[in-house]
Protein backbone atom coordinates (compact mmCIF):
# COMPACT_ATOMS: atom_id res chain seq x y z
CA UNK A 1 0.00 0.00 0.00
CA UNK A 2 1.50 3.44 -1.06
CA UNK A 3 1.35 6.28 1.20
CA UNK A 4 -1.07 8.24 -1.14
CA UNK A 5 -3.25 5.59 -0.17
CA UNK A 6 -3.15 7.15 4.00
CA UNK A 7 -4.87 9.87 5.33
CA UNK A 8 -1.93 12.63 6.95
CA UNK A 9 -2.71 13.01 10.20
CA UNK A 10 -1.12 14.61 13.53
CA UNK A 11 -3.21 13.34 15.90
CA UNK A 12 -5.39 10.13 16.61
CA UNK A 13 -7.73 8.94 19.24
CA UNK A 14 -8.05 5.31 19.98
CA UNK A 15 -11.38 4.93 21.51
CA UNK A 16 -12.40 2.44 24.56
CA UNK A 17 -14.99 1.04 26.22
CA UNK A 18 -15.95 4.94 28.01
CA UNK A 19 -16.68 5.87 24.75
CA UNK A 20 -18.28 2.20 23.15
CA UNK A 21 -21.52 3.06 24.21
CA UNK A 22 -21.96 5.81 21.61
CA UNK A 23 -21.09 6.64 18.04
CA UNK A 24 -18.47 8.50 18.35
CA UNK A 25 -18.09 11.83 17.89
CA UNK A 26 -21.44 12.22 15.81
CA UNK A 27 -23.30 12.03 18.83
CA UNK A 28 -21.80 14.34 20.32
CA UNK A 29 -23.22 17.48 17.92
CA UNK A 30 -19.64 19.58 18.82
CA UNK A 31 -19.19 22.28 17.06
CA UNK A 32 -16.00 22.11 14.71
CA UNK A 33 -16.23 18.21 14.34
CA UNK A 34 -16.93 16.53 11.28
CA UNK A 35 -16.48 13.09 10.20
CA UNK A 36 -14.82 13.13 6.29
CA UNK A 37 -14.49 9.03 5.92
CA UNK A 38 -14.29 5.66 7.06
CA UNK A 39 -11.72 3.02 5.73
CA UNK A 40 -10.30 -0.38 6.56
CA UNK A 41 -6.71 -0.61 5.34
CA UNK A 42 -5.00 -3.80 4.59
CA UNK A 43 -1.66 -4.10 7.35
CA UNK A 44 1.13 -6.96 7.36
CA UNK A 45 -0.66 -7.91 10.28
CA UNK A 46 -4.18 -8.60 8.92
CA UNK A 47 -7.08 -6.25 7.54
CA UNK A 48 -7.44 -2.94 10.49
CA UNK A 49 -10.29 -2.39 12.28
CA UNK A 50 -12.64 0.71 10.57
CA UNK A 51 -10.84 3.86 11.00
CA UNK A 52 -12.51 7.36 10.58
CA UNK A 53 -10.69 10.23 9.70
CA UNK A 54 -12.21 13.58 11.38
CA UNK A 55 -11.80 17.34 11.04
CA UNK A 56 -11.51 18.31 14.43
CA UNK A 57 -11.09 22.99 14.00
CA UNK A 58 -9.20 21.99 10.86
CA UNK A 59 -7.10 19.80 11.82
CA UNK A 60 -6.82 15.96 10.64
CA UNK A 61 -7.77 13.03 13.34
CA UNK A 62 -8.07 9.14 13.17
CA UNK A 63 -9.81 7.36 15.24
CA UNK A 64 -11.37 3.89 15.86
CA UNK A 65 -13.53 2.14 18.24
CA UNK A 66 -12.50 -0.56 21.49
CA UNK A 67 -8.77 -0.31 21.01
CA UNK A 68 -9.17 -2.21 17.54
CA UNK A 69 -10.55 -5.17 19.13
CA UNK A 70 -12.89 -7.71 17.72
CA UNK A 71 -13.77 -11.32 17.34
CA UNK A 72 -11.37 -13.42 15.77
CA UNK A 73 -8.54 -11.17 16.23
CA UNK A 74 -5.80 -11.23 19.03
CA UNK A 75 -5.51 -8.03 21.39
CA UNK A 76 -1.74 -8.10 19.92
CA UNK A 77 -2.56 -8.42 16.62
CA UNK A 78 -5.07 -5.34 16.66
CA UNK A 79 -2.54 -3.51 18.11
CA UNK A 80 -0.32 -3.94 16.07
CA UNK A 81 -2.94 -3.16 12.79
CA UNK A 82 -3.74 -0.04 14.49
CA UNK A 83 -0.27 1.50 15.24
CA UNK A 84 1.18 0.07 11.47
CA UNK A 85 -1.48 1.95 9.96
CA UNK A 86 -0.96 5.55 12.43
CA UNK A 87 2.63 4.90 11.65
CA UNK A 88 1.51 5.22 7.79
CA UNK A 89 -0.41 8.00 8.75
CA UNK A 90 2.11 10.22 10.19
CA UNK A 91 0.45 10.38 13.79
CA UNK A 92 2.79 11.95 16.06
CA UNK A 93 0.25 12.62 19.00
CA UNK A 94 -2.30 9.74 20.26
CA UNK A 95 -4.64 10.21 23.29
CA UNK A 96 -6.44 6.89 24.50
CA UNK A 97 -9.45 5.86 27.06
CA UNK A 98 -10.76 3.03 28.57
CA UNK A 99 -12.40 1.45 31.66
CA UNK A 100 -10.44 0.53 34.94
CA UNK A 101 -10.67 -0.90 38.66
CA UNK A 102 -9.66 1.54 41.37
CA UNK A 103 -7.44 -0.87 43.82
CA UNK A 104 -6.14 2.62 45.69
CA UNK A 105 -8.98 3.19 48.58
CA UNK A 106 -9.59 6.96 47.86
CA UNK A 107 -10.49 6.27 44.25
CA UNK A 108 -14.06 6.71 43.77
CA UNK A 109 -16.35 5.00 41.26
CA UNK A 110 -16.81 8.20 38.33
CA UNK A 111 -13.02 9.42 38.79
CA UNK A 112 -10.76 10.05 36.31
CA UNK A 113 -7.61 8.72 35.98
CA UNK A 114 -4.66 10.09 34.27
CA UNK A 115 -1.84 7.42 34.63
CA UNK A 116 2.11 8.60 34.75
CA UNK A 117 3.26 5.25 34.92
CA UNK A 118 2.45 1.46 34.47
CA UNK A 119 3.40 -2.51 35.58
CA UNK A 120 2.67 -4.32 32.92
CA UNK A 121 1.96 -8.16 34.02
CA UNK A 122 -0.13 -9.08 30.76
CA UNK A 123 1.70 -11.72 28.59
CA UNK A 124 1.79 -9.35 25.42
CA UNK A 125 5.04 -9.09 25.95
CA UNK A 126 6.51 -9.59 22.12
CA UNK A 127 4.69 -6.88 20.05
CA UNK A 128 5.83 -4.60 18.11
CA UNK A 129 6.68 -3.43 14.55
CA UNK A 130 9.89 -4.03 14.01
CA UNK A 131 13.18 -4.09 15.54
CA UNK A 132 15.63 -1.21 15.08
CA UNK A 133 14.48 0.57 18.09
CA UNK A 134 15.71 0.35 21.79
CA UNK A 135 12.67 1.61 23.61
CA UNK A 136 13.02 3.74 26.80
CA UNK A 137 10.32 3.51 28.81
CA UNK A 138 11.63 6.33 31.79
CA UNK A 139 8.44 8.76 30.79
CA UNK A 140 6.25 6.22 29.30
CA UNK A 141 2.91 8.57 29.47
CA UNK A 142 3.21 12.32 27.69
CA UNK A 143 3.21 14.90 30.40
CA UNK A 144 2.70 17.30 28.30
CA UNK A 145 -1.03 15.55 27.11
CA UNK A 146 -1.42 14.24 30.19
CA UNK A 147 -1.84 18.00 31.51
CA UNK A 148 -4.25 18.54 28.91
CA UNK A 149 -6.19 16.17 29.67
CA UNK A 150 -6.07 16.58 33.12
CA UNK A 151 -7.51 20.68 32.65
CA UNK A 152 -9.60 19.80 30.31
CA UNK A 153 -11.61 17.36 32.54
CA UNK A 154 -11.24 19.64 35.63
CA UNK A 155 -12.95 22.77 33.35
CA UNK A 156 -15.81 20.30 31.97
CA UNK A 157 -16.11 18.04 34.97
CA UNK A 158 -14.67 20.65 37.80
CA UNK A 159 -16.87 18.46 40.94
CA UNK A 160 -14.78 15.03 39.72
CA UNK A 161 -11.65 14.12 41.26
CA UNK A 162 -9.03 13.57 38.70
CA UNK A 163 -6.57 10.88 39.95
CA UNK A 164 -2.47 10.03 39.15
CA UNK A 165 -0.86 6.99 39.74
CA UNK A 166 0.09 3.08 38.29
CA UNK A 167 -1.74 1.86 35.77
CA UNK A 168 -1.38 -2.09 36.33
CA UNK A 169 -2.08 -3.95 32.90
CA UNK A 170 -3.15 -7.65 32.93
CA UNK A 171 -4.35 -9.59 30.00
CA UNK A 172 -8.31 -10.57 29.99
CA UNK A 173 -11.00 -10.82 29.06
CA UNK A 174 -11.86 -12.17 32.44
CA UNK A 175 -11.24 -9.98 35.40
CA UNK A 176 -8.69 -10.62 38.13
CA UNK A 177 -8.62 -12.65 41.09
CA UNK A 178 -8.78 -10.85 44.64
CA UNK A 179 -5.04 -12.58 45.18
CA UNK A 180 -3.81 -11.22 41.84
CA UNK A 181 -5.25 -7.58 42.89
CA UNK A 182 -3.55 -8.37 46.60
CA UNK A 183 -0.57 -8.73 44.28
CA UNK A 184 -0.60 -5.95 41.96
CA UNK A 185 -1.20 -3.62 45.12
CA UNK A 186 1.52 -5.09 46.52
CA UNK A 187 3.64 -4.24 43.70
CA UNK A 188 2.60 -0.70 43.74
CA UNK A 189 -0.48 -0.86 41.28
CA UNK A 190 -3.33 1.90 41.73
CA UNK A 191 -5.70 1.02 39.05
CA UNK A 192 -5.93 -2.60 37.14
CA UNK A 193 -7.10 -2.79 33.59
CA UNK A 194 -6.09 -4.21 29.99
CA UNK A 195 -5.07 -1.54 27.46
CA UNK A 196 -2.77 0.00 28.23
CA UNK A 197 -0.01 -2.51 27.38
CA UNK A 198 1.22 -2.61 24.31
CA UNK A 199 -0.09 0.30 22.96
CA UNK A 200 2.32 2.55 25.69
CA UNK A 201 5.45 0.20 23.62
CA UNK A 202 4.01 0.73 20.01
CA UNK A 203 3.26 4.70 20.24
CA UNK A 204 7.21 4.93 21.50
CA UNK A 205 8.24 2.85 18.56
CA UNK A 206 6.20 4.96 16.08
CA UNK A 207 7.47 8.12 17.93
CA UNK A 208 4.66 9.47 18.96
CA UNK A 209 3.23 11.46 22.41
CA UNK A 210 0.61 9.15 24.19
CA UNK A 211 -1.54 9.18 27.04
CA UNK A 212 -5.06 7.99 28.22
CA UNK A 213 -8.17 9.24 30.27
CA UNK A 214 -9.63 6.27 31.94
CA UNK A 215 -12.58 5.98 34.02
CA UNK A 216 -12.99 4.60 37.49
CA UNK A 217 -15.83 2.11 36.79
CA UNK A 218 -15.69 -0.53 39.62
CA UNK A 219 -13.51 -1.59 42.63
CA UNK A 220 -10.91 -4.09 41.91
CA UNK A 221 -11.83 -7.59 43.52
CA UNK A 222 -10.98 -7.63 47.26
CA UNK A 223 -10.37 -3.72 46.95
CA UNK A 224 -13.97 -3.16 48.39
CA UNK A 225 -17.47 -4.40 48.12
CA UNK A 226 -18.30 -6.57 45.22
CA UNK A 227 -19.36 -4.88 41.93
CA UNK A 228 -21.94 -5.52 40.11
CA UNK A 229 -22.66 -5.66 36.51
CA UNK A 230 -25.92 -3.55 36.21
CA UNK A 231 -23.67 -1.45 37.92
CA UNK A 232 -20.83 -1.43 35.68
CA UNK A 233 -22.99 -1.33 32.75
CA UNK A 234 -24.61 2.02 33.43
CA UNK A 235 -21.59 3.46 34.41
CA UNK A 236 -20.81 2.88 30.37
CA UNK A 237 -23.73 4.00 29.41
CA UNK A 238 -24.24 7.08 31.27
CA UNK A 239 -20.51 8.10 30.78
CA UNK A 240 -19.92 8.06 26.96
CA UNK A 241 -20.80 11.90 26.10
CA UNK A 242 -18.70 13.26 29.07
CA UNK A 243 -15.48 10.75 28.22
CA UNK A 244 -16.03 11.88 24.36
CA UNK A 245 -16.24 15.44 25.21
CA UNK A 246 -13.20 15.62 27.36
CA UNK A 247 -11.25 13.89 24.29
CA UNK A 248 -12.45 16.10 21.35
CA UNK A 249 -12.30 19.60 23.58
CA UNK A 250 -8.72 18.10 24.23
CA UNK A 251 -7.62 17.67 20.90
CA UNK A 252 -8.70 21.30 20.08
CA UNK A 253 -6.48 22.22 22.31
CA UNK A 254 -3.16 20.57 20.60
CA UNK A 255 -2.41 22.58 17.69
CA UNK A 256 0.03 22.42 15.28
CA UNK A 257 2.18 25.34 16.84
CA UNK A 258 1.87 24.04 20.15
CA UNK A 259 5.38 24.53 21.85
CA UNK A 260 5.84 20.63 23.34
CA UNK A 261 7.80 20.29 26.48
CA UNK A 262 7.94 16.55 26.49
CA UNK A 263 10.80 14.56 25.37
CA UNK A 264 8.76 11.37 23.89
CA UNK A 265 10.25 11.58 20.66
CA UNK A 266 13.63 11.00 22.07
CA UNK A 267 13.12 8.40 24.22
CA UNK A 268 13.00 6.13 20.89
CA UNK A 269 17.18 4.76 19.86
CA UNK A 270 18.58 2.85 17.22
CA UNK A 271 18.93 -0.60 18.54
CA UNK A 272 22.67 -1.59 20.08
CA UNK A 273 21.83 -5.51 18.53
CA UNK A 274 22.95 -5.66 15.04
């Protein structure tokens, strides 16, 4: 596939299950927004997940539903479709969001959380693209996005606490165990879910700034009362809009002039094994 054949985009948004509940962003009737296409494209690693490329004030986004996941296709495989084709696509800036348990006591069903950090204990351990890259992982979340997204929840959601910390990744679909959350505490985990990991390892490889919004949507097993799933399924439901809003009024804000503080972009090396 030539490169004529990819949309040129700075940014993407790689939707989750905050945002699954709702067609995303046309329900969201935001001003500036419009949806130009949808495409599959064909990747080394099997035909992508539907993409749609939005105008977001002018400026070119991609974006796809539930991390690229779907039936018959490995979590590592649809990883790896989705970050082939932003890689194609000239994304440089990627904000995620997704679903987690709070293990951390003062976390409160409806937070947000804004990780700095992650443990990754899933078994996805050998994805990636290719390898001429040695992959520092010292600021593995974009500080510089994860401040956006952190203001721009505060301004639209000011009475929600917005929460820092571990993001611990595991692999799924089932949920954990109360003596793998006793673990994952133990090893200094805050919130468990399964995203996270390996798109943190892809965006680096691609060079490109990442971070996620997730929402608080139940308490890890042992880390409080048991859950339950009417529960967890309204908190989905009634969710979506706000999660989608904080994303789109945050990629308004990240402009093509933007003066970045991060260092992302250097944290990617040539590999040392030749």
């Amino acid at each position: 596939m030539n490169k004529k054949d990819f949309p040129h985009v700075n940014l993407a948004f790689i939707g989750g299950s905050s945002t699954y509940a709702i067609n995303f962003p046309e329900d969201l009737k935001l001003s500036g927004v419009k949806v130009l296409s949808k495409k599959t494209f064909s990747t080394p690693f099997g035909e992508s997940p539907e993409f749609k490329l939005l105008e977001v004030n002018g400026q070119s986004v991609l974006t796809l539903k539930m991390h690229g996941w779907r039936p018959g296709v490995s979590r590592a495989d649809a990883s790896k479709q989705i970050f082939w084709v932003l890689e194609k696509a000239g994304a440089k800036t990627i904000l995620a969001e997704g679903g987690v348990g709070a293990i951390r006591e003062d976390f409160a069903l409806r937070d947000f959380f804004i990780p700095n950090d992650y443990i990754d204990l899933s078994l996805r351990k050998d994805v990636y693209l290719t390898d001429k890259y040695l992959l520092i992982m010292r600021d593995p979340m974009c500080p510089d996005l994860a401040k956006i997204l952190s203001k721009t929840s505060t301004r639209l959601f000011p009475e929600r606490h917005i929460a820092r910390g571990v993001y611990a990744v595991t692999d799924g679909r089932h949920f954990e165990s109360r003596a793998e959350v006793r673990m994952i505490e133990s090893f200094g985990g805050d919130v468990v879910g399964q995203s996270l990991c390996p798109e943190v390892y892809l965006a680096r490889e691609i060079g490109a700034c990442y971070a996620g919004l997730y929402l608080i949507v139940n308490r890890a097993e042992g880390a409080g009362p048991d859950w339950s799933h009417k529960e967890l399924k309204g908190l989905f439901y009634q969710e979506g809009m706000g999660v989608g809003k904080i994303i789109i009024e945050s990629l308004k804000q990240i402009t093509p002039d933007r003066k970045r503080v991060c260092r992302c972009s250097k944290l990617r090396k040539k590999t040392l094994l030749k």
